[in-house]
Protein backbone atom coordinates (compact mmCIF):
# COMPACT_ATOMS: atom_id res chain seq x y z
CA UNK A 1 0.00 0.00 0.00
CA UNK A 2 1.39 3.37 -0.96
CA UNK A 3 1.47 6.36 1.57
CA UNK A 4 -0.93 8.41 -0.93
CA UNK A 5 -4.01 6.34 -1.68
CA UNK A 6 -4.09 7.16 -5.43
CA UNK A 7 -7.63 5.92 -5.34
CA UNK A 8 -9.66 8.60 -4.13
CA UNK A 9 -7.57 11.19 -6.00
CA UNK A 10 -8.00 9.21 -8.88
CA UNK A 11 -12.04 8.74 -8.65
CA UNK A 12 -12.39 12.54 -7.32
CA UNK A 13 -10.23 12.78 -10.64
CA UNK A 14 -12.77 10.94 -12.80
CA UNK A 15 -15.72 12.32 -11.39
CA UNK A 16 -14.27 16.27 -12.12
CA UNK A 17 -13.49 14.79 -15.83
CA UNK A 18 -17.46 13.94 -15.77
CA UNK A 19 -18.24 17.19 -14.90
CA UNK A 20 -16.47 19.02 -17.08
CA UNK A 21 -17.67 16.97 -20.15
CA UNK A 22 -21.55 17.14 -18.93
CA UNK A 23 -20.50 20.78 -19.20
CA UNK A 24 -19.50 20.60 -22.53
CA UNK A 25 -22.85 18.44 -23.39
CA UNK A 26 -25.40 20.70 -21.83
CA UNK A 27 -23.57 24.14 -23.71
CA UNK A 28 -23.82 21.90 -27.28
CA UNK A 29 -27.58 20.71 -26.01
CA UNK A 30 -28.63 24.37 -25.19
CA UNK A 31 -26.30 26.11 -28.39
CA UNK A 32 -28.55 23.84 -30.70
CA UNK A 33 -31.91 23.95 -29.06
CA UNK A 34 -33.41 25.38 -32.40
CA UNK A 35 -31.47 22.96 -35.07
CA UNK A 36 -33.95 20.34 -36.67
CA UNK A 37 -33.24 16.92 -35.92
CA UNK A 38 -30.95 17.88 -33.25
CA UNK A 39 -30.20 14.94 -30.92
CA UNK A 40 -29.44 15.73 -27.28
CA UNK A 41 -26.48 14.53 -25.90
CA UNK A 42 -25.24 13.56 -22.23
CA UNK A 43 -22.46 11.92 -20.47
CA UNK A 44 -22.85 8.41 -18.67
CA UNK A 45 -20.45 8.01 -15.21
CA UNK A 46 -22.53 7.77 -12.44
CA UNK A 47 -24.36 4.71 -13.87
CA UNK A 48 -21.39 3.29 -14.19
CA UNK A 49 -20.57 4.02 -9.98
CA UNK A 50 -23.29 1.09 -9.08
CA UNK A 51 -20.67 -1.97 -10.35
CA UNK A 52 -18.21 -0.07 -8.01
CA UNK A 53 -20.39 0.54 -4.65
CA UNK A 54 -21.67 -2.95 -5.20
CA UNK A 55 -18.10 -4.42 -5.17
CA UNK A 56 -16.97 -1.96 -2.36
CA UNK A 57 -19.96 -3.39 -0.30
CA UNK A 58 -18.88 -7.01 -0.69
CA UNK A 59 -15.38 -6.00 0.81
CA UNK A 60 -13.11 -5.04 -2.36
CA UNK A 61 -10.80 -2.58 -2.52
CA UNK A 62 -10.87 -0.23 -5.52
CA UNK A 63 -7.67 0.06 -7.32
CA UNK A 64 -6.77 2.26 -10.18
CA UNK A 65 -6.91 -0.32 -12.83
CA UNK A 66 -10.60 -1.04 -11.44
CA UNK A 67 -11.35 2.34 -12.33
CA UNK A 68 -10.03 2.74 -15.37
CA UNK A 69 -13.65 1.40 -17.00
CA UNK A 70 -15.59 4.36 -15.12
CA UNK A 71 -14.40 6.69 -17.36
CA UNK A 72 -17.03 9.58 -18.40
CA UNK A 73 -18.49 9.16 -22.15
CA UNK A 74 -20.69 10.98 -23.86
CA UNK A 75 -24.25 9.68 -25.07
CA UNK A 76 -27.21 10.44 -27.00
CA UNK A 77 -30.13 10.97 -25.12
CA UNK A 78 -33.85 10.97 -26.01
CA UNK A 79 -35.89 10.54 -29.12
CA UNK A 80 -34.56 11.57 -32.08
CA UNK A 81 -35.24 15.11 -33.27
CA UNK A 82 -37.12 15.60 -29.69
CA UNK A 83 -37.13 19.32 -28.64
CA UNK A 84 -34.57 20.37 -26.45
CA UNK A 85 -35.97 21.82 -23.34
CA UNK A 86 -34.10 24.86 -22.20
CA UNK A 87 -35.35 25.39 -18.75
CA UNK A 88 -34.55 21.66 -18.26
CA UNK A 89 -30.70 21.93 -19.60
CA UNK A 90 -30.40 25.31 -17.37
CA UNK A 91 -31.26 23.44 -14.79
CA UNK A 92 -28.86 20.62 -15.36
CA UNK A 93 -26.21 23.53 -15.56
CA UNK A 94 -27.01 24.53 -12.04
CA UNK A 95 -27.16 20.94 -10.75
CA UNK A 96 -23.37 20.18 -12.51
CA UNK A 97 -21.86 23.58 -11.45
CA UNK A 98 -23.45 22.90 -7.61
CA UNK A 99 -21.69 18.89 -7.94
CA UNK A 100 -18.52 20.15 -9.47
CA UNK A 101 -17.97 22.57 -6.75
CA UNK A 102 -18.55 20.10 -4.28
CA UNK A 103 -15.98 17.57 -5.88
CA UNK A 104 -12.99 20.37 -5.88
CA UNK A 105 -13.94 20.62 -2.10
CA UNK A 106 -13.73 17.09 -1.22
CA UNK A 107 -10.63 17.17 -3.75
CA UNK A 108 -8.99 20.70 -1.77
CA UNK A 109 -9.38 18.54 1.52
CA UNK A 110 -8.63 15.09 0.60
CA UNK A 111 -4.83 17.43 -0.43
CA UNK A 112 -5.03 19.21 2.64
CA UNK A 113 -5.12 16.59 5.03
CA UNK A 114 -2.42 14.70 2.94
CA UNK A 115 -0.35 17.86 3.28
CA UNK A 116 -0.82 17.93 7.07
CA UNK A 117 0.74 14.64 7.24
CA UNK A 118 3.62 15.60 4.92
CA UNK A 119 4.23 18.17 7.67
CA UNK A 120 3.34 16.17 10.41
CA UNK A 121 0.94 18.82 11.19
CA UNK A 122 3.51 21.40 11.14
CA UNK A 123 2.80 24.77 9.45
């Protein structure tokens, strides 16, 4: 075992990338909410998180290789030429913002307390 569990850094890591691209997804959903035929699009991740909590509560111990298969992809979404709803994808917006803020705060104190014990709580 390593003194820096790579792990958490790695799925805080994954979980920002996830964020960033559902970013990316709802600006291209909302910049073409008046093409025809326009197909939304989204990103699957957090699906992909049940395989993992079901493993973690059976007693296994994510690695980084494990996690290499949750990486964030974008999708198509919906019916084909379906409307895109704006008030819906502003929404998402706020909702991704509001989970990506939270993730670089878990991610600024998961660093912080490793720091601490760099410095043996020494400032």
């Amino acid at each position: 075992m390593s003194l820096i569990d790579q792990t958490t850094v790695g799925l805080l890591s994954m979980a920002l990338d996830a964020t960033a691209l559902r970013q990316r997804a709802i600006a291209q959903n909302i910049a073409n909410a008046n093409t025809p035929g326009y197909q939304r699009i989204g990103v699957s991740f957090e699906s992909h998180l049940g395989a993992l909590q079901g493993a973690l509560k059976h007693g296994a111990t994510p690695s980084l290789a494990s996690l290499r298969d949750l990486r964030p992809v974008l999708e198509t979404v919906g019916a084909p030429g379906a409307p895109v709803a704006l008030d819906m994808e502003v929404a998402a917006l706020s909702d991704n913002t509001l989970q990506q803020q939270a993730l670089l705060k878990l991610l600024n104190k998961h660093m912080a307390l490793l720091s601490t014990a760099v410095n043996e709580g020494k400032r």
